[in-house]
Protein backbone atom coordinates (compact mmCIF):
# COMPACT_ATOMS: atom_id res chain seq x y z
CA UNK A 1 72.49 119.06 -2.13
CA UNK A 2 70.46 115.54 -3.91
CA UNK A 3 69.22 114.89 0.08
CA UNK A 4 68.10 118.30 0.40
CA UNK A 5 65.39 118.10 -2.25
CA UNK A 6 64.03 114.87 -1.48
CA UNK A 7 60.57 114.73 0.18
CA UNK A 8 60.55 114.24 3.85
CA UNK A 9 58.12 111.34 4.19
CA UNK A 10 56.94 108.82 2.49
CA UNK A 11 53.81 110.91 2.74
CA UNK A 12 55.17 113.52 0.60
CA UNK A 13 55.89 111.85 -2.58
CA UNK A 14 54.02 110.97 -5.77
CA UNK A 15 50.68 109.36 -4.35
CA UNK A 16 51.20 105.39 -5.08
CA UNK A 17 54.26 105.75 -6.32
CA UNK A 18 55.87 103.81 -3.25
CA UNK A 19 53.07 100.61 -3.59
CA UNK A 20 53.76 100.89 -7.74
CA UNK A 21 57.98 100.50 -7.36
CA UNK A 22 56.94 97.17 -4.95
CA UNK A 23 55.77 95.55 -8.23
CA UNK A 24 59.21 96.16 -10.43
CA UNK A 25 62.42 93.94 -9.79
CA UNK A 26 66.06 94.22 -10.61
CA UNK A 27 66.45 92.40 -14.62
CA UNK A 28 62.36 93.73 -15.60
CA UNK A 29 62.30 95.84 -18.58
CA UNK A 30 60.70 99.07 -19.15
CA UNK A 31 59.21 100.49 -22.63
CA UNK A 32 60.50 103.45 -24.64
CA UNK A 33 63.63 104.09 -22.33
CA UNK A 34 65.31 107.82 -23.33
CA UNK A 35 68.50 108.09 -24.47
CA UNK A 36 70.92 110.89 -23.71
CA UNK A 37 74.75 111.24 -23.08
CA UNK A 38 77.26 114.33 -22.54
CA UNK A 39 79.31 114.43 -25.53
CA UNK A 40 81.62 117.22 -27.36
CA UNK A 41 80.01 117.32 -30.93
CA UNK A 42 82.93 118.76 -32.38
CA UNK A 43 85.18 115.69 -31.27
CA UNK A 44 82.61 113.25 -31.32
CA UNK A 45 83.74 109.70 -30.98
CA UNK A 46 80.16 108.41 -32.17
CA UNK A 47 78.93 108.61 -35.63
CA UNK A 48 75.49 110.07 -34.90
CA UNK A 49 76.96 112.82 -32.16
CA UNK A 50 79.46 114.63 -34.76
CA UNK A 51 77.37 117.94 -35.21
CA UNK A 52 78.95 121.39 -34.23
CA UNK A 53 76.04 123.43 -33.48
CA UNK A 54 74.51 120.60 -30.91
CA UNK A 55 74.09 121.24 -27.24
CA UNK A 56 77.16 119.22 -24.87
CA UNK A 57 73.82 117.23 -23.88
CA UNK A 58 73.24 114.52 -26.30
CA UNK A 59 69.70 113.52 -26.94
CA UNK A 60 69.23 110.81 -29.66
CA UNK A 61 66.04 111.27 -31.73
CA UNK A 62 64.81 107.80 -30.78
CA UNK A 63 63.94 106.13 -27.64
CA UNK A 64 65.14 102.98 -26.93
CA UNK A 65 62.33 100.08 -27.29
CA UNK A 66 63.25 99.20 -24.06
CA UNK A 67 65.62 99.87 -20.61
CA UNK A 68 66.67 97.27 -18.25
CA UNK A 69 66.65 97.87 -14.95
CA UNK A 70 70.11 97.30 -13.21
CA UNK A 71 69.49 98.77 -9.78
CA UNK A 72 69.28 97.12 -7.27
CA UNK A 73 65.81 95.96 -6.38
CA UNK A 74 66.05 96.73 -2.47
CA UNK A 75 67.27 100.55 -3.81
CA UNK A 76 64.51 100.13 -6.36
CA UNK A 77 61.51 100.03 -3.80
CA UNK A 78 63.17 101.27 -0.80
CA UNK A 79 60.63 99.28 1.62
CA UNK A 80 59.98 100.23 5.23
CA UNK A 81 62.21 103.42 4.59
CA UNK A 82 60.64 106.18 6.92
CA UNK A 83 62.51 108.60 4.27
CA UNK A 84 63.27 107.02 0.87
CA UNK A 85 67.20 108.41 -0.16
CA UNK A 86 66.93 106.87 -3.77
CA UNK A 87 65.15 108.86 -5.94
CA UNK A 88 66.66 107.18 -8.83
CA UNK A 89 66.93 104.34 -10.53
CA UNK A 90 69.41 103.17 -13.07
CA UNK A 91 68.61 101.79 -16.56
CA UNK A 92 70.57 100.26 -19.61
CA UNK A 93 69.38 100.15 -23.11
CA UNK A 94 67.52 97.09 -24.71
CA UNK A 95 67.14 96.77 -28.12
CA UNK A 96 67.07 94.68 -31.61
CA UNK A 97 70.27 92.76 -32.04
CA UNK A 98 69.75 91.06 -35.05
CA UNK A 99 68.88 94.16 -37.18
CA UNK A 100 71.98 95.69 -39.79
CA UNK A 101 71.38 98.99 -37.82
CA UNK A 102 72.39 97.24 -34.37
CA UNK A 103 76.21 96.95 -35.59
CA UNK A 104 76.44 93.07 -34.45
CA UNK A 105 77.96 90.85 -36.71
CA UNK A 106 76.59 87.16 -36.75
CA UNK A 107 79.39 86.10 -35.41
CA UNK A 108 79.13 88.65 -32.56
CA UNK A 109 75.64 87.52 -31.97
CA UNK A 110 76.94 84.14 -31.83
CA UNK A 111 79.14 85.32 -28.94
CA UNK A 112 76.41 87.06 -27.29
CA UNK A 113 73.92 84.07 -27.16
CA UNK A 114 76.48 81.94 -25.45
CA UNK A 115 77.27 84.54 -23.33
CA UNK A 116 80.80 85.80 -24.13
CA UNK A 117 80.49 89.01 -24.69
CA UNK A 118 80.83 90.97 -21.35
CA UNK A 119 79.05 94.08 -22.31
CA UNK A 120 76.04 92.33 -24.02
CA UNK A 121 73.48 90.54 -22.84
CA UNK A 122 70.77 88.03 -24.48
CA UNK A 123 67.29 89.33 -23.33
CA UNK A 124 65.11 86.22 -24.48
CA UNK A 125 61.33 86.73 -23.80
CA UNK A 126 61.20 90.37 -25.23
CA UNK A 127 57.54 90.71 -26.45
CA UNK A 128 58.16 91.12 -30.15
CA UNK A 129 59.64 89.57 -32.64
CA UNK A 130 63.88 88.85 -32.82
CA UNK A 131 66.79 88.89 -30.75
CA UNK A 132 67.41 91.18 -27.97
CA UNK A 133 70.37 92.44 -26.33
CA UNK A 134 70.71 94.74 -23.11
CA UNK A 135 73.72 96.60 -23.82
CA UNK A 136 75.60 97.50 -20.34
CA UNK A 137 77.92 100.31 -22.00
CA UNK A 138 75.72 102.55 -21.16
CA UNK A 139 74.22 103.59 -17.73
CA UNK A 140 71.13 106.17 -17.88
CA UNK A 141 69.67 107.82 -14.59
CA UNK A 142 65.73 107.49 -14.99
CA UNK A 143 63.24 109.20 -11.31
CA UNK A 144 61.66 106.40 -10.20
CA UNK A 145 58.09 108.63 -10.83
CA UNK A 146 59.11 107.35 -14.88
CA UNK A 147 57.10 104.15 -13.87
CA UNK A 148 54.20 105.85 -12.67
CA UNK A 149 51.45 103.91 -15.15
CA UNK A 150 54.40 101.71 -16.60
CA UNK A 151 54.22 98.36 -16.42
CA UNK A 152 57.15 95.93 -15.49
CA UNK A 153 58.19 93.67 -18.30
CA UNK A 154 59.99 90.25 -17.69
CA UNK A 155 62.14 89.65 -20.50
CA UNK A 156 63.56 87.15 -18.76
CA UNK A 157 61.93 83.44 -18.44
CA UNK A 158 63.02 83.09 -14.35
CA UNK A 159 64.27 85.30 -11.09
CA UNK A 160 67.81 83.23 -11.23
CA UNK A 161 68.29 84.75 -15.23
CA UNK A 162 66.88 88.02 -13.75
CA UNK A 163 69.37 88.22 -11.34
CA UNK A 164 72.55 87.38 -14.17
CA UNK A 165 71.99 91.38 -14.44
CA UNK A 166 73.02 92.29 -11.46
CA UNK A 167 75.78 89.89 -11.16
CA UNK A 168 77.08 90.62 -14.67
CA UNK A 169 76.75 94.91 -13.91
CA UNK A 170 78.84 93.52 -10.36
CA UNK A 171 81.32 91.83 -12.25
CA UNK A 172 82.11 94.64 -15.05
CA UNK A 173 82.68 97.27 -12.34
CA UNK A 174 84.62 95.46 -10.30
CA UNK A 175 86.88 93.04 -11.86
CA UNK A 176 90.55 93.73 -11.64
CA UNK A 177 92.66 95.89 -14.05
CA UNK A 178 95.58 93.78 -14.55
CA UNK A 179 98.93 95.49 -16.12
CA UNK A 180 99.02 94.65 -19.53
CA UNK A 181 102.39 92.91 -19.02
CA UNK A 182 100.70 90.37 -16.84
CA UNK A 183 97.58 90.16 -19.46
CA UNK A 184 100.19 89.55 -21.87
CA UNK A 185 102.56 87.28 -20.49
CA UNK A 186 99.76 84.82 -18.21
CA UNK A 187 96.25 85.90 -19.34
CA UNK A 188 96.14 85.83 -22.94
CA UNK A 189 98.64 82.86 -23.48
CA UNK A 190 96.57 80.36 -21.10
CA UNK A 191 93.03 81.20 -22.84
CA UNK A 192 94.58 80.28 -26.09
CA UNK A 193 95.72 77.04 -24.77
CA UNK A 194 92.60 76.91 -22.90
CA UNK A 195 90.43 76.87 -26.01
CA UNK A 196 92.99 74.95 -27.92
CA UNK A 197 92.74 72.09 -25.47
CA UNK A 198 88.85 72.37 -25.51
CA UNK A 199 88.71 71.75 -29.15
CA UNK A 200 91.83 69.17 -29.48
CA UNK A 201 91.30 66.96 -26.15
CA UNK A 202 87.79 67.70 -24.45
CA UNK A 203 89.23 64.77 -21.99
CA UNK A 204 92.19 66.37 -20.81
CA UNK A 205 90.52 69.20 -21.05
CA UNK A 206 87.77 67.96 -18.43
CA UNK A 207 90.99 66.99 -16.07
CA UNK A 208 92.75 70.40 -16.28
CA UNK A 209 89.83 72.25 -15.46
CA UNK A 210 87.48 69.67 -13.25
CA UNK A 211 88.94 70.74 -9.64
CA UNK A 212 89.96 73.96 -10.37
CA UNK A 213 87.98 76.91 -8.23
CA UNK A 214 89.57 79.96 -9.81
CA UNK A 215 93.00 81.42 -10.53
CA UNK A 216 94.15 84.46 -8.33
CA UNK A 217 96.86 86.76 -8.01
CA UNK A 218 98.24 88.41 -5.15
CA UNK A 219 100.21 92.05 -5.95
CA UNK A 220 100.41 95.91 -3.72
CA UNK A 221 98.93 96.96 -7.32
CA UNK A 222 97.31 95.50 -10.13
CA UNK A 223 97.67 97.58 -12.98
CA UNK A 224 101.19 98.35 -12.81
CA UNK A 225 103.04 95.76 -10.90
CA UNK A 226 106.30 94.48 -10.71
CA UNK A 227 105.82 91.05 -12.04
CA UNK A 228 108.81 89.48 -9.78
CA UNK A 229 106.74 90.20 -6.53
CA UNK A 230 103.43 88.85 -7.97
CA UNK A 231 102.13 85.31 -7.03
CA UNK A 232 99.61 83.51 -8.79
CA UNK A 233 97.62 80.85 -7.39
CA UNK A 234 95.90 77.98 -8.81
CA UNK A 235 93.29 77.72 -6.07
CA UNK A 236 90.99 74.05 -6.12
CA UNK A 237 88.78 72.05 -4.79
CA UNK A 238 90.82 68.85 -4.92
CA UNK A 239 94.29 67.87 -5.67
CA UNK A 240 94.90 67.77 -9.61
CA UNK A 241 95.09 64.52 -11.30
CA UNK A 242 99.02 63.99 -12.54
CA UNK A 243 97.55 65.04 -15.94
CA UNK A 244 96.28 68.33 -15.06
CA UNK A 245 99.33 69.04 -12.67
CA UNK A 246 101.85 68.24 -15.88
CA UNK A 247 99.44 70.78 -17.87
CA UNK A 248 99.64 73.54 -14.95
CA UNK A 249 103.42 72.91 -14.42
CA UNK A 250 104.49 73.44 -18.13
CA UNK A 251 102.17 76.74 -18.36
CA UNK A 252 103.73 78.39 -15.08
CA UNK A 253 107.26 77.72 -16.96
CA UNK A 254 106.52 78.66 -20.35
CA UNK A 255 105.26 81.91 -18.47
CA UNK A 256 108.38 82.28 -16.64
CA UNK A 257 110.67 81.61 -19.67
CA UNK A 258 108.83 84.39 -21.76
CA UNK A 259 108.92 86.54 -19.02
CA UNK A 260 112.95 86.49 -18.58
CA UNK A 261 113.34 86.43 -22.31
CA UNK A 262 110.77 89.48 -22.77
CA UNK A 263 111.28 91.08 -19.29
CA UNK A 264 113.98 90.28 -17.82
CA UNK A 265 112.05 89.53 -14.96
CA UNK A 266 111.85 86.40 -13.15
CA UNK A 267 108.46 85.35 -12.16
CA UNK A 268 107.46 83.12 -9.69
CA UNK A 269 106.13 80.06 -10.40
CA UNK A 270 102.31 78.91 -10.12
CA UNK A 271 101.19 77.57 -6.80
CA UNK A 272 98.48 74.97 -6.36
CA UNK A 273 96.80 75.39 -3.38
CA UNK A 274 93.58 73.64 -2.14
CA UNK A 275 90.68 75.88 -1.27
CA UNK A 276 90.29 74.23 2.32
CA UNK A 277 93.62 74.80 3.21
CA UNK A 278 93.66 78.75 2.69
CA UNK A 279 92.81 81.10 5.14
CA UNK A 280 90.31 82.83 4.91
CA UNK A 281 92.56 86.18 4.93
CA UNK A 282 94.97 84.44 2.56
CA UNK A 283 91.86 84.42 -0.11
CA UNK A 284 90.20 88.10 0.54
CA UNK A 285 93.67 89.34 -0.53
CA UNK A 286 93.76 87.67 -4.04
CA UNK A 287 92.24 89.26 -7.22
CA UNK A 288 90.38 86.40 -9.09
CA UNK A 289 91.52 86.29 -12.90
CA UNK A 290 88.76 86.39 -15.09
CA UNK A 291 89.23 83.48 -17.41
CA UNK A 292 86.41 81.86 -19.84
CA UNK A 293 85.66 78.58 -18.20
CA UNK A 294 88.06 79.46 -15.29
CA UNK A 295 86.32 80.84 -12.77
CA UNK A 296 83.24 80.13 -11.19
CA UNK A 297 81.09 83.37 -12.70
CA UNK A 298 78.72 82.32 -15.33
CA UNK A 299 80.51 84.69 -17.68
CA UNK A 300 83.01 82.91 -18.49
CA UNK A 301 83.08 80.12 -20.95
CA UNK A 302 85.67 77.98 -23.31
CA UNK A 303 83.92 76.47 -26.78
């Protein structure tokens, strides 16, 4: 139906539209990007939406300042296609973070800036004056004959911070949806040691973390598993120091011990296993656990 409409050559859409996309990147910003949403206004979940004689399409009576481009820039400008397929482009919101109206406590905004907050990101070389955030909740389809006599915007100082949008719209869509019983039981308790250990013993800190790739898990299914036939790794670079294996040991059996007291379920124990040793079909079956300071995605982070 979408392929049917397109234009059949390149020679058949907007004139310079093609040569004007080549100039716009994945991460640049665009001004005064719309904002709309499907919503029921008699069940609204959002403040502004509640209004029972509005349409099921939601159109805000602002613009954004700004939209961040999270496409990809290869579907962006499409170059060398005989027949472009990508007629749009995808765009999240940018906008004033440090403003009452935004919602963001300082404390939030804290989080932002150091990048903890997976939803929110710091946008630092906005042309006017405060803090910026591009906010990733929300995805809005913009035609790619919007930037027609636009201009791109870099609100970003390098291509390598650019790129963090991509990576960070990547990660949100595609990290795992563990069963809460697992989030419960491993997740939560190790960040809380985690940061606990940051703060009390940066030293032994430095040890329990230093070799350590990632933590995975291997299950048939993620977000209801049977936590008896899960196995977790502890996958590194190097073998732990004696420190950091007495600090992984005593996690993997506090785990297990509030697991059979909670559960009655008796879950297997962590294994450390060194990245060169693993096959390389061993590691495409594990699910990485996302865990600040953990794994190697700039996400994360432990203060």
């Amino acid at each position: 139906m979408i392929s049917g409409r397109l234009p059949q050559d390149v020679d058949s859409w907007p004139e310079g539209l093609l040569e004007h996309l080549a100039s716009f990147e994945q991460g640049h910003l665009i001004a005064d990007l719309p904002w709309f949403y499907f919503a029921d206004p008699a069940n609204a979940v959002l403040l502004g939406t509640i209004d029972p004689d509005s349409d099921p399409l939601f159109w805000h009576e602002e613009e954004f300042p700004y939209g961040v481009i999270v496409s990809q820039t290869c579907d962006l400008q499409e170059v060398g296609a005989r027949r472009p397929r990508k007629p749009w482009i995808h765009c999240c919101p940018v906008y004033r973070a440090d403003l009452p109206e935004s919602g963001l406590s300082a404390s939030l905004l804290g989080q932002v800036r150091k990048g903890e907050v997976e939803y929110l990101i710091e946008v630092p070389d906005v042309p006017a004056a405060g803090v910026w955030v591009a906010d990733l909740r929300l995805l809005i389809p913009v035609e790619k004959s919007h930037l027609l006599g636009r201009q791109p915007i870099d609100g970003f100082p390098n291509e390598r911070a650019r790129r963090a949008v991509g990576e960070r719209m990547a990660m949100l869509h595609s990290r795992p949806a563990f069963d809460g019983v697992f989030v419960e039981l491993v997740q939560d308790p190790l960040m809380k040691r985690l940061r606990e250990l940051a703060k009390q013993d940066i030293e032994l800190y430095a040890q329990v973390v230093n070799e350590v790739y990632a933590m995975g898990v291997r299950a048939d299914r993620l977000a209801s598993m049977g936590l008896e036939s899960i196995e977790i790794f502890l996958l590194c670079h190097n073998e732990p120091g004696e420190a950091a294996r007495a600090f992984w040991e005593s996690e993997s059996e506090a785990w297990a011990q509030e697991a059979l007291r909670s559960s009655e379920c008796r879950l297997q124990e962590l294994r450390v296993v060194l990245l060169q040793e693993m096959s390389a079909k061993d590691f495409l079956e594990l699910q990485v656990v996302p865990l600040r300071g953990m794994t190697p995605h700039p996400l994360w982070h432990v203060d």
